[in-house]
C-alpha atoms as a PDB file:
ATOM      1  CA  UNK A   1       8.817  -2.869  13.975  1.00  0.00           C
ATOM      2  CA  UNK A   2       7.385  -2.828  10.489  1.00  0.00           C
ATOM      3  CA  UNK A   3       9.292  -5.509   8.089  1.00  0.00           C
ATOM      4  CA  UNK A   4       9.103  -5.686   4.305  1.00  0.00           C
ATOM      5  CA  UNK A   5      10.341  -8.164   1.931  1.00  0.00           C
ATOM      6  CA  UNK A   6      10.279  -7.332  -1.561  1.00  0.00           C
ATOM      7  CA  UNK A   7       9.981  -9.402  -4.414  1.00  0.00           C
ATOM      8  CA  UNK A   8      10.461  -8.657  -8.235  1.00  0.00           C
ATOM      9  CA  UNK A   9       7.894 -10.745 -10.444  1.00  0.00           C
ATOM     10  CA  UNK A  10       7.045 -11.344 -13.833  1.00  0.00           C
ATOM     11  CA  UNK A  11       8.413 -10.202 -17.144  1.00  0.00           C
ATOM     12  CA  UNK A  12       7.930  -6.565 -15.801  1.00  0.00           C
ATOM     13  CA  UNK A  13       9.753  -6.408 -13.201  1.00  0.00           C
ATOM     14  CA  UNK A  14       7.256  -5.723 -10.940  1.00  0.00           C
ATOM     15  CA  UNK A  15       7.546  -5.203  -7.541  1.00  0.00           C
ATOM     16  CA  UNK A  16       5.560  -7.319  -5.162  1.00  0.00           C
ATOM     17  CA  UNK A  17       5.823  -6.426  -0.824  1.00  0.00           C
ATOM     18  CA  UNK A  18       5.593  -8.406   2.031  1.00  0.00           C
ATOM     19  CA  UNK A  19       4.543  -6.461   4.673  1.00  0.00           C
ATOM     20  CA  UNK A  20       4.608  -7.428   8.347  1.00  0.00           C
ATOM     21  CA  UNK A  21       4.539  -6.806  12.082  1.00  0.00           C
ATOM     22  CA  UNK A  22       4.657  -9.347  14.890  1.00  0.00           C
ATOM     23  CA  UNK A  23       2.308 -11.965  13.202  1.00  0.00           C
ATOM     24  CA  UNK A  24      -0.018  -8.968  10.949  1.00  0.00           C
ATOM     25  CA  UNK A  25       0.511  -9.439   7.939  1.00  0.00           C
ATOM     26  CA  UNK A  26      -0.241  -8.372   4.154  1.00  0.00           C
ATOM     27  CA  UNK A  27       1.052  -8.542   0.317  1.00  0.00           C
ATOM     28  CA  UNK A  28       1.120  -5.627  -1.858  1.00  0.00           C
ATOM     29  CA  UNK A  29       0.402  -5.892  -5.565  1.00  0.00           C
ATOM     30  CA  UNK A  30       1.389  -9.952  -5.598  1.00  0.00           C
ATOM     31  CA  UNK A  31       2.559 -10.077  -9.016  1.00  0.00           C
ATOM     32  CA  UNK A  32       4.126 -13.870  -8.746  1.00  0.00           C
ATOM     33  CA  UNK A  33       3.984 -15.365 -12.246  1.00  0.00           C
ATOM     34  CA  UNK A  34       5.612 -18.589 -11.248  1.00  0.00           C
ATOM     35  CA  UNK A  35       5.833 -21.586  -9.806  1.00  0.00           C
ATOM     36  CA  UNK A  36      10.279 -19.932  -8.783  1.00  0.00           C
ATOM     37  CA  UNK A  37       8.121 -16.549  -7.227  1.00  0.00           C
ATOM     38  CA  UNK A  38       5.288 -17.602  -5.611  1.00  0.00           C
ATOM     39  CA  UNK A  39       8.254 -20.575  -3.760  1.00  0.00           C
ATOM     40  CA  UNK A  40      10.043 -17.395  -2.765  1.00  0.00           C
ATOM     41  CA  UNK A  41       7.321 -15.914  -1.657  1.00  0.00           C
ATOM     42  CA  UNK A  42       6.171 -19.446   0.523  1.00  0.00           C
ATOM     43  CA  UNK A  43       9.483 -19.200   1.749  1.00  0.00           C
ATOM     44  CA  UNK A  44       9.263 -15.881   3.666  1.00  0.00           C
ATOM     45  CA  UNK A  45       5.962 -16.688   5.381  1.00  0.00           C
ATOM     46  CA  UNK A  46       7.425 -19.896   6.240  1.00  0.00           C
ATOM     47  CA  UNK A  47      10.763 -18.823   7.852  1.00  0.00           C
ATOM     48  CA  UNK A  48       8.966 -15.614   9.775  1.00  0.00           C
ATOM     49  CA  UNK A  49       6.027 -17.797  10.431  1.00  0.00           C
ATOM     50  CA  UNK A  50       3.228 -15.411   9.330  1.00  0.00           C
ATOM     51  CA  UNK A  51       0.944 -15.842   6.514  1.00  0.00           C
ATOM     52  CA  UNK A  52      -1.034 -12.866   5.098  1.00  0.00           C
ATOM     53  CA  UNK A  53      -4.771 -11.505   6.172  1.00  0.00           C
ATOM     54  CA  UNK A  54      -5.197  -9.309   2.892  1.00  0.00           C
ATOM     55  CA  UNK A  55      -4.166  -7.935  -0.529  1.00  0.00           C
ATOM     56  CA  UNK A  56      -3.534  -5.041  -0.978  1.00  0.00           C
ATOM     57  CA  UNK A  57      -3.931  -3.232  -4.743  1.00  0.00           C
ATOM     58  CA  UNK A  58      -2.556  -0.185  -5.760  1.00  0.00           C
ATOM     59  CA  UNK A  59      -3.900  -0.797  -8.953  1.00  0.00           C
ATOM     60  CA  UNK A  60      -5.227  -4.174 -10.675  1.00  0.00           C
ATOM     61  CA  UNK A  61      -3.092  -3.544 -14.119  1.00  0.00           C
ATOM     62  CA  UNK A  62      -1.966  -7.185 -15.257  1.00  0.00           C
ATOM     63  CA  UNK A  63       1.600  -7.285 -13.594  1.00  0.00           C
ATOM     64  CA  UNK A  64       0.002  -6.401 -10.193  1.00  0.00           C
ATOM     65  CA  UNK A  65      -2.492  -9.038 -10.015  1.00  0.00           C
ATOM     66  CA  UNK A  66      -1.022 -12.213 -11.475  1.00  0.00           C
ATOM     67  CA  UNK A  67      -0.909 -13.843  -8.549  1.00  0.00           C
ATOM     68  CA  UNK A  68      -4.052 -12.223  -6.574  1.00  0.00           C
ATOM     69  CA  UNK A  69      -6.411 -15.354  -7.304  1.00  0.00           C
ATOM     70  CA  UNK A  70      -3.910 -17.782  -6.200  1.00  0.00           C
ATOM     71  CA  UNK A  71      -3.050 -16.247  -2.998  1.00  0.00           C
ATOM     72  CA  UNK A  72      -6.797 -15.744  -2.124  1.00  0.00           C
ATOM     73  CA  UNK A  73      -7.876 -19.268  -2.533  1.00  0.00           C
ATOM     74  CA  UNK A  74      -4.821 -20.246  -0.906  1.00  0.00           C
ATOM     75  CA  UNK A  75      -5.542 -17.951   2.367  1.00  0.00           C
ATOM     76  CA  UNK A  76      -9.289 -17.416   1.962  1.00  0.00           C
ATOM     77  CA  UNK A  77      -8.308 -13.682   1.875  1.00  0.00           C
ATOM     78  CA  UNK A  78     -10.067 -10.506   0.848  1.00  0.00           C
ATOM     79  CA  UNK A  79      -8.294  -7.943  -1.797  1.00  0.00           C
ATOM     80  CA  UNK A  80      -8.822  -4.652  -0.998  1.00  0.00           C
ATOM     81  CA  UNK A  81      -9.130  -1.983  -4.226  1.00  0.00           C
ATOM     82  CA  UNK A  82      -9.585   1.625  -4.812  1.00  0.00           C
ATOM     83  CA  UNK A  83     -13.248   2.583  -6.332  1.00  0.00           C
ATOM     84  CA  UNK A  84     -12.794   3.265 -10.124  1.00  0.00           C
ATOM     85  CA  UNK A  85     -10.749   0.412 -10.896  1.00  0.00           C
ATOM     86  CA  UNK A  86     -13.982  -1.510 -12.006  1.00  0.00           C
ATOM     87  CA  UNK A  87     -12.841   0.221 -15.457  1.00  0.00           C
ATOM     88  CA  UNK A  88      -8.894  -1.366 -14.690  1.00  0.00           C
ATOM     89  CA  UNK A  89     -10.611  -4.680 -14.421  1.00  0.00           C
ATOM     90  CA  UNK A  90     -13.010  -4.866 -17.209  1.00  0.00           C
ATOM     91  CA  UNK A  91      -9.809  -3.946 -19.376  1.00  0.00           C
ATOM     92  CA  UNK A  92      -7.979  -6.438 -17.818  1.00  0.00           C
ATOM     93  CA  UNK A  93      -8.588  -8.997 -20.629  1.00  0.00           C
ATOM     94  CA  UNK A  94      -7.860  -7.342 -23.291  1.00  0.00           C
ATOM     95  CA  UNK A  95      -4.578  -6.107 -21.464  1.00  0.00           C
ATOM     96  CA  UNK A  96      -3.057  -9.404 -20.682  1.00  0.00           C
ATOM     97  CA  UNK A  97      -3.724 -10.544 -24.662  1.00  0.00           C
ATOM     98  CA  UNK A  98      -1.761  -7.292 -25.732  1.00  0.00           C
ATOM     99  CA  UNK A  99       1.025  -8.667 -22.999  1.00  0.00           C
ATOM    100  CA  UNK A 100       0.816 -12.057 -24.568  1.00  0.00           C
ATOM    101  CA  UNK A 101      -0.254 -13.633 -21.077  1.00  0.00           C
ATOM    102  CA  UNK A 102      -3.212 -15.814 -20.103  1.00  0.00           C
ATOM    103  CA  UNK A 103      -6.231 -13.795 -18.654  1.00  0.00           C
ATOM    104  CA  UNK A 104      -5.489 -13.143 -15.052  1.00  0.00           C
ATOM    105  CA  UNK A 105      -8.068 -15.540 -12.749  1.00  0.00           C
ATOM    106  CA  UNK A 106     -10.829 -13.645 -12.079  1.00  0.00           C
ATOM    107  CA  UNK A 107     -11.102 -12.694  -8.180  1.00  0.00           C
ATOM    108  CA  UNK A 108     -13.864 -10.548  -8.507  1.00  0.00           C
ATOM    109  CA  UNK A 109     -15.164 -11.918  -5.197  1.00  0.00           C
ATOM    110  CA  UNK A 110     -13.138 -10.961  -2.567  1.00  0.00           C
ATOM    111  CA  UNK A 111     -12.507  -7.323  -3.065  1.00  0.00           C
ATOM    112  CA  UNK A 112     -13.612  -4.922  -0.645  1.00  0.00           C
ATOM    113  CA  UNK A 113     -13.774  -1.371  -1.941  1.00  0.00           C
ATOM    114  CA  UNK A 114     -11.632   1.606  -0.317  1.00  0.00           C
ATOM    115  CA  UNK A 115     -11.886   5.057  -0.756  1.00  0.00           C
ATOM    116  CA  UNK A 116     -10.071   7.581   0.027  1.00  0.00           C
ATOM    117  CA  UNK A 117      -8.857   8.442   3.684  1.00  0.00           C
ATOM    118  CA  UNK A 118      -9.940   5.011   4.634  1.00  0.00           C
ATOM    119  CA  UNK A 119      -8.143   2.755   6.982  1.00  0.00           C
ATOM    120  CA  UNK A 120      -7.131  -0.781   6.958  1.00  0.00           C
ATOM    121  CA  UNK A 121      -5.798  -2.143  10.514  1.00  0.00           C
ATOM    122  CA  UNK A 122      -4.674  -5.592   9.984  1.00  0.00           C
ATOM    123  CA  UNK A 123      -3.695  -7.940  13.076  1.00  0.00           C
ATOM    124  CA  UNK A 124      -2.750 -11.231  13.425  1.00  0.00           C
ATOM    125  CA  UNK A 125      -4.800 -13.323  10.602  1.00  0.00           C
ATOM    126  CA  UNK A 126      -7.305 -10.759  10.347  1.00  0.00           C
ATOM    127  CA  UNK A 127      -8.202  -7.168   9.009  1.00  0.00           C
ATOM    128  CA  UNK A 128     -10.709  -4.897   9.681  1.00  0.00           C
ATOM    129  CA  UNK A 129     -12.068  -1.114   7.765  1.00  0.00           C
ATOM    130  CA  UNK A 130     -12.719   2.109   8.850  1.00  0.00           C
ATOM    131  CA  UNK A 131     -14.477   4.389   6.371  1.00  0.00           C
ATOM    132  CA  UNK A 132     -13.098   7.680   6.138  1.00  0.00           C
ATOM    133  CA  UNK A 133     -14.264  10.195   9.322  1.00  0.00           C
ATOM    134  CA  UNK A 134     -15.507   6.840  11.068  1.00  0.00           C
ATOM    135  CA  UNK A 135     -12.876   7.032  13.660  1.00  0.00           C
ATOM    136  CA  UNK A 136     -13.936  10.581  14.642  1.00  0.00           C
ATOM    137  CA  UNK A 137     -17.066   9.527  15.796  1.00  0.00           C
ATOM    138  CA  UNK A 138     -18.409   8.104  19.183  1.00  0.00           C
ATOM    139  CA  UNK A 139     -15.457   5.778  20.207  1.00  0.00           C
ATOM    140  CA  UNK A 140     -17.681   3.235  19.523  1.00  0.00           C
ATOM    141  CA  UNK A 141     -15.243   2.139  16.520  1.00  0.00           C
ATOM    142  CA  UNK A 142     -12.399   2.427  18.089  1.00  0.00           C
ATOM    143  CA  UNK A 143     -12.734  -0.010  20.526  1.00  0.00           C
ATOM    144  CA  UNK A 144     -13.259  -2.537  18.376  1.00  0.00           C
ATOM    145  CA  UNK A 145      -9.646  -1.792  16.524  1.00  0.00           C
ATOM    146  CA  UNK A 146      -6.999  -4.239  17.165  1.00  0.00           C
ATOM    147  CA  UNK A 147      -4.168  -3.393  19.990  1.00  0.00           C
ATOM    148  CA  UNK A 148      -1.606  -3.371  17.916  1.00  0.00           C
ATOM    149  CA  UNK A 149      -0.437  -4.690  14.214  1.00  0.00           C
ATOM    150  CA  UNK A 150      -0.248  -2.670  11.223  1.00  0.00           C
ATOM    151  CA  UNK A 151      -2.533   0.017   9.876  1.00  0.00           C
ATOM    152  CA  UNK A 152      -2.783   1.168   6.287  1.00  0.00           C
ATOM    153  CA  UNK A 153      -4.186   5.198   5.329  1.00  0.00           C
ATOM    154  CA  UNK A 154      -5.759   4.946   1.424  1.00  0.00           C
ATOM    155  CA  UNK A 155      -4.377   7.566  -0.368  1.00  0.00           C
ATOM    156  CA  UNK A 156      -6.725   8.112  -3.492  1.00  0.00           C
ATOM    157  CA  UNK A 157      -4.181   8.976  -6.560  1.00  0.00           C
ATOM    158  CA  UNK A 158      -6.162   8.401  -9.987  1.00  0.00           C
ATOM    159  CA  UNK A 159      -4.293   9.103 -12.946  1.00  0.00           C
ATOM    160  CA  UNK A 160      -2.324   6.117 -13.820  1.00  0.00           C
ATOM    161  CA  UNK A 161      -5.582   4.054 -13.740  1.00  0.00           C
ATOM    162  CA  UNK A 162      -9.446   5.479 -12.959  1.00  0.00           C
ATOM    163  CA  UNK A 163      -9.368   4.094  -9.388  1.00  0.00           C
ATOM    164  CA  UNK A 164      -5.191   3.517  -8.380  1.00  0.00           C
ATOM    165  CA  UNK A 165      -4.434   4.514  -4.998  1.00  0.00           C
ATOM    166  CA  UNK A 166      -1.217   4.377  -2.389  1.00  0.00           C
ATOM    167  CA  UNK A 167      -1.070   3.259   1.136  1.00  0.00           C
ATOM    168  CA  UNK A 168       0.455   5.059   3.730  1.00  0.00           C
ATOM    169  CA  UNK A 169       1.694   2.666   6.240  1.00  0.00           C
ATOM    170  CA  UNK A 170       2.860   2.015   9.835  1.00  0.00           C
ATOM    171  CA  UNK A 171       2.993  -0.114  13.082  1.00  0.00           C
ATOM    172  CA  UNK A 172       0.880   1.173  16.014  1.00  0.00           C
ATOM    173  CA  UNK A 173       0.239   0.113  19.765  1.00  0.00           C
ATOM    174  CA  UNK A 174      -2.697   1.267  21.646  1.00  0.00           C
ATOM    175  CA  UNK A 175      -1.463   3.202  24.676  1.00  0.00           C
ATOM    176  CA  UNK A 176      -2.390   5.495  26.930  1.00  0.00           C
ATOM    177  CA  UNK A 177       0.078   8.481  26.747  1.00  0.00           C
ATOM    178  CA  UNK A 178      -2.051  10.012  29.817  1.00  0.00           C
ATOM    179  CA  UNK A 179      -4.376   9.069  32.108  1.00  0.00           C
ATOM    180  CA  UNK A 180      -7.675   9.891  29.336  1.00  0.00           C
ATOM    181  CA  UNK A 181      -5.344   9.973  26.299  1.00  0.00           C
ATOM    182  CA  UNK A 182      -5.810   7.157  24.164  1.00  0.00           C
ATOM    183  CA  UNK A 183      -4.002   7.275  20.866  1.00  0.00           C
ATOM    184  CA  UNK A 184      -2.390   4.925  18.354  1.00  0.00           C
ATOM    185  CA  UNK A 185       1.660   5.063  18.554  1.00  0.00           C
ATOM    186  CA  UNK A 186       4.417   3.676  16.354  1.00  0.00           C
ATOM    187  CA  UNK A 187       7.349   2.349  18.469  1.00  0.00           C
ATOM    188  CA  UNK A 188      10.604   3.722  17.991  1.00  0.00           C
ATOM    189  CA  UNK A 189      13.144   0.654  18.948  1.00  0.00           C
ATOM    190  CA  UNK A 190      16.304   2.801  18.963  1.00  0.00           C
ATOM    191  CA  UNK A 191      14.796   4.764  21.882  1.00  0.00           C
ATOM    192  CA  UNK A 192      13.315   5.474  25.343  1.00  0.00           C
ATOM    193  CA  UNK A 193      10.494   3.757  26.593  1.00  0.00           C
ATOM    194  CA  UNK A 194       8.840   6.706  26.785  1.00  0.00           C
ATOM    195  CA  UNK A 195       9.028   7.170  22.902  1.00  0.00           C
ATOM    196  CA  UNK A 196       6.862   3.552  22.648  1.00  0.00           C
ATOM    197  CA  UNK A 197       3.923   6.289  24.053  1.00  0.00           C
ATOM    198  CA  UNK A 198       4.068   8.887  22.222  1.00  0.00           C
ATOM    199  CA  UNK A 199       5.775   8.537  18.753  1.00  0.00           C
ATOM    200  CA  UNK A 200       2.892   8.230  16.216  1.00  0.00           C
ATOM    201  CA  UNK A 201       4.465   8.417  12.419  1.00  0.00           C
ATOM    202  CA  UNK A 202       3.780   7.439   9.419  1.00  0.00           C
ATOM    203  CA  UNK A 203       6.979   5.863   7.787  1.00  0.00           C
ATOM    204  CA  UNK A 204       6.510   4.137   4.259  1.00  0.00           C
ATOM    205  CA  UNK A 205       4.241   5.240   1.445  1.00  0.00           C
ATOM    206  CA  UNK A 206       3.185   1.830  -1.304  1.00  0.00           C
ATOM    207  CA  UNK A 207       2.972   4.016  -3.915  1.00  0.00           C
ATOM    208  CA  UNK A 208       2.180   1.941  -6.965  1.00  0.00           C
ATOM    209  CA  UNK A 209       2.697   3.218 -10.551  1.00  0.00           C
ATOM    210  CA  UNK A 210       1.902   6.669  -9.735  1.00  0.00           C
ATOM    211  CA  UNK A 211       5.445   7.906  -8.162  1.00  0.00           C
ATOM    212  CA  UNK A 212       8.550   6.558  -9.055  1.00  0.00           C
ATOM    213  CA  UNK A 213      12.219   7.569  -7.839  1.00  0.00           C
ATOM    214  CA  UNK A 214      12.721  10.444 -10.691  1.00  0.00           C
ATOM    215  CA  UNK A 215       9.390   9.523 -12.850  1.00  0.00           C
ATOM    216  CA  UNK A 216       5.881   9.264 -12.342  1.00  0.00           C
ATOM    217  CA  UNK A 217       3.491   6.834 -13.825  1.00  0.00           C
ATOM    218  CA  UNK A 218       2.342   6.750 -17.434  1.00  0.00           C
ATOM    219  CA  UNK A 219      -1.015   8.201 -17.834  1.00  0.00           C
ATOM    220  CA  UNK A 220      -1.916   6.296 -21.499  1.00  0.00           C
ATOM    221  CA  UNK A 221      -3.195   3.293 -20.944  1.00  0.00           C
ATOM    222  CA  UNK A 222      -7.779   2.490 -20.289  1.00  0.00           C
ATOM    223  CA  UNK A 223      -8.888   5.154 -17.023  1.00  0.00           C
ATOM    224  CA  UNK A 224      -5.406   7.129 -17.162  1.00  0.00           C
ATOM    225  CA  UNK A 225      -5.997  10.986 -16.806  1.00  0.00           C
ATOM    226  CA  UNK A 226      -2.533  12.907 -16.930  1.00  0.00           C
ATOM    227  CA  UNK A 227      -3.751  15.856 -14.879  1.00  0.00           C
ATOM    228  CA  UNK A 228      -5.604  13.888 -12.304  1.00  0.00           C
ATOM    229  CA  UNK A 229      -2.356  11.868 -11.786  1.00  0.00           C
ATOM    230  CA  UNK A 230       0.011  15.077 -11.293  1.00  0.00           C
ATOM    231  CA  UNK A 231      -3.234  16.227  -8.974  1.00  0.00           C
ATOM    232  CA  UNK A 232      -2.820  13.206  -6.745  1.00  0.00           C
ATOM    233  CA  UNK A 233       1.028  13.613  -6.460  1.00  0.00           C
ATOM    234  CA  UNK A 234       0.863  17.235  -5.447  1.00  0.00           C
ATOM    235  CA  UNK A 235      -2.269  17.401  -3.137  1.00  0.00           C
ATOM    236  CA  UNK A 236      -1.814  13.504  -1.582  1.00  0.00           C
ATOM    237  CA  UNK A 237       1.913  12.704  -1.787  1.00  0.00           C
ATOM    238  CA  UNK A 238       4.529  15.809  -2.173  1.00  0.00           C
ATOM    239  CA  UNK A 239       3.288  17.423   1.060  1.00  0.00           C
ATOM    240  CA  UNK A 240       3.518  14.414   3.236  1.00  0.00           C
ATOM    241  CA  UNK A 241       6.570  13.919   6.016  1.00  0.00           C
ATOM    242  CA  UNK A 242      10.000  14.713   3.604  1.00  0.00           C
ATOM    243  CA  UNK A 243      11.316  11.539   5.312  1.00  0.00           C
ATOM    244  CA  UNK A 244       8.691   9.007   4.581  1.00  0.00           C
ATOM    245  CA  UNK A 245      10.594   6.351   2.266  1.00  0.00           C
ATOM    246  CA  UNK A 246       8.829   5.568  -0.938  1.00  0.00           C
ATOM    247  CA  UNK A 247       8.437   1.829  -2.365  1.00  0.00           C
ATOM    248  CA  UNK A 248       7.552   1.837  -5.856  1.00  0.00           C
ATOM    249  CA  UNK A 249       5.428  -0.567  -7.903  1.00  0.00           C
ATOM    250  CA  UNK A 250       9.249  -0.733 -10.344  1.00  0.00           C
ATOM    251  CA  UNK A 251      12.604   0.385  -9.786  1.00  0.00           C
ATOM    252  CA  UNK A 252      14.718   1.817  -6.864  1.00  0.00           C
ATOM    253  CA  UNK A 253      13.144   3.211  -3.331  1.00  0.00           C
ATOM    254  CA  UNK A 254      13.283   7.099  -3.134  1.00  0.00           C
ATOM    255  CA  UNK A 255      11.879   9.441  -0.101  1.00  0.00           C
ATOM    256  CA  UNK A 256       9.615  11.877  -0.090  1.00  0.00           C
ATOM    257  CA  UNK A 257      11.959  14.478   0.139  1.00  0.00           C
ATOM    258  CA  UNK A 258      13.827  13.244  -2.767  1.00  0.00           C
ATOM    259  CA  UNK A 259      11.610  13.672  -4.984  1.00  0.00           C
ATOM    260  CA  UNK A 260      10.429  17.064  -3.822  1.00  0.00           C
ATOM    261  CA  UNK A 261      13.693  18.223  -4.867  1.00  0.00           C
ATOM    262  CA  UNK A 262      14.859  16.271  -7.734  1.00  0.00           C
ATOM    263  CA  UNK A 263      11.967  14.098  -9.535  1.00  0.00           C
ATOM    264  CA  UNK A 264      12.180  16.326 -13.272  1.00  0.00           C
ATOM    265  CA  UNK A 265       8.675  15.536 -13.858  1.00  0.00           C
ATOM    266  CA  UNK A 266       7.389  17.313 -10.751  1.00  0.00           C
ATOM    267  CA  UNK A 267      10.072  20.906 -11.298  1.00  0.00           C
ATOM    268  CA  UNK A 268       7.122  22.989 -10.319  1.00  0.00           C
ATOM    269  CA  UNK A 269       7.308  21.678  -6.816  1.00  0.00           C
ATOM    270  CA  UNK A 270      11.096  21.269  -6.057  1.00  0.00           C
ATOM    271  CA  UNK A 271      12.535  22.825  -3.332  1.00  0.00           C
ATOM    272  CA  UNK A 272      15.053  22.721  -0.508  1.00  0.00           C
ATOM    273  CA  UNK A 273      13.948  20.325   2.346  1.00  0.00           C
ATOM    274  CA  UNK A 274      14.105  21.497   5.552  1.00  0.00           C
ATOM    275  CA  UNK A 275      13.243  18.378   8.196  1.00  0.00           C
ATOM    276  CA  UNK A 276      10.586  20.171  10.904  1.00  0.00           C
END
């Protein structure tokens, strides 16, 4: 059963996720400022004892990444970035002065660069990446992916920044529906047993500063496009599942289906939802 924690940091209100399974474990955007958020934060691991095998960046604008370099020495963890946000970083600087806040620690070192349709599986204390069409190969790859944990789908959504992305995410097991059938499968706890083999759904999109409940992301600041950002949302995001919730990088939760119909910024695209 997939378990979030969500923290607000820093003078934006950002929203920072911890993000776990059983003992897999990762933090979204860590935006802890302080010594008050990054205690809250030690807090959580402590109490569910689990401590996180990556970072996870929807974008590396200052209020995401205070607390990336911290966490990373702390854990000896990689961070794991869309491609394009090389221009995010090099602005990064120059951002934080505008914000009047110290440079952000440069952690340059541990990213590993996703693209889109990529996926992160993450176990216990450990992650692993499979490049976009990778799994559709020989099988050879998938025997080397973890029996269970938690396993991210990179979304590409440019707009907001030249290389911001969102992470589809959910729990899977490694079963064998059939005798030949093996597939990944996200338990449902509220039923059968027989729903542990064959439910296989994505449930929460990370999606950053590029969809909001009733906004989308500004589109003004170093590598933002407007049309590549309202692109994104309508080719990556508005057709997904109508009942996958949405966790924003600020503000309140929404669903997919919510903003379909009612997100003003996106009229073109509302209509009624009907769940399939």
């Amino acid at each position: 059963m997939i378990r979030i924690t969500k923290f607000r940091c820093n003078a934006f209100e950002e929203l920072s996720y911890l993000v776990w399974a059983g003992k897999a474990c990762v933090v979204i955007d860590p935006g802890f400022d302080c010594k008050e958020e990054f205690d809250a934060l030690g807090k959580s691991l402590k109490d569910n004892g689990i401590q996180p095998a990556a970072i996870l960046l929807t974008h590396a604008h200052p209020d995401h990444v205070y607390g990336v370099h911290r966490l990373c020495e702390e854990f000896g963890i990689p961070v794991y970035v869309g491609c394009g946000e090389e221009v995010t970083l090099g602005a990064l600087p120059a951002m934080c002065a505008d914000v009047g806040h110290p440079d952000a620690e440069d952690f340059s070192e541990r990213i590993v660069w996703i693209e889109d349709g990529d996926g992160i599986f993450v176990s216990d204390g450990s992650t692993m990446m499979l490049k976009a069409g990778e799994e559709n190969g020989d099988g050879a790859h998938g025997e080397s992916i973890p029996e269970s944990g938690l396993e991210f789908k990179v979304l590409s959504t440019p707009g907001h920044t030249a290389g911001g992305v969102c992470y589809l995410c959910r729990e899977f097991r490694k079963t064998a529906a059939k005798e030949g059938d093996m597939s990944t499968s996200a338990p449902d706890v509220s039923g059968s047993p027989e729903n542990v083999k064959t439910e296989n759904r994505w449930r929460v999109l990370f999606s950053g500063d590029t969809l909001f409940a009733g906004c989308i992301g500004r589109s003004d600041l170093p590598g933002g496009d407007y049309t590549a950002l309202m692109q994104g949302i309508f080719t990556k995001l508005l057709p997904l599942d109508g009942g996958i919730d949405v966790l924003p990088g600020h503000g309140p939760s929404t669903t997919i289906a919510d903003e379909r119909t009612k997100n003003p910024f996106l009229q073109p695209f509302n209509e009624p939802y009907e769940d399939e």
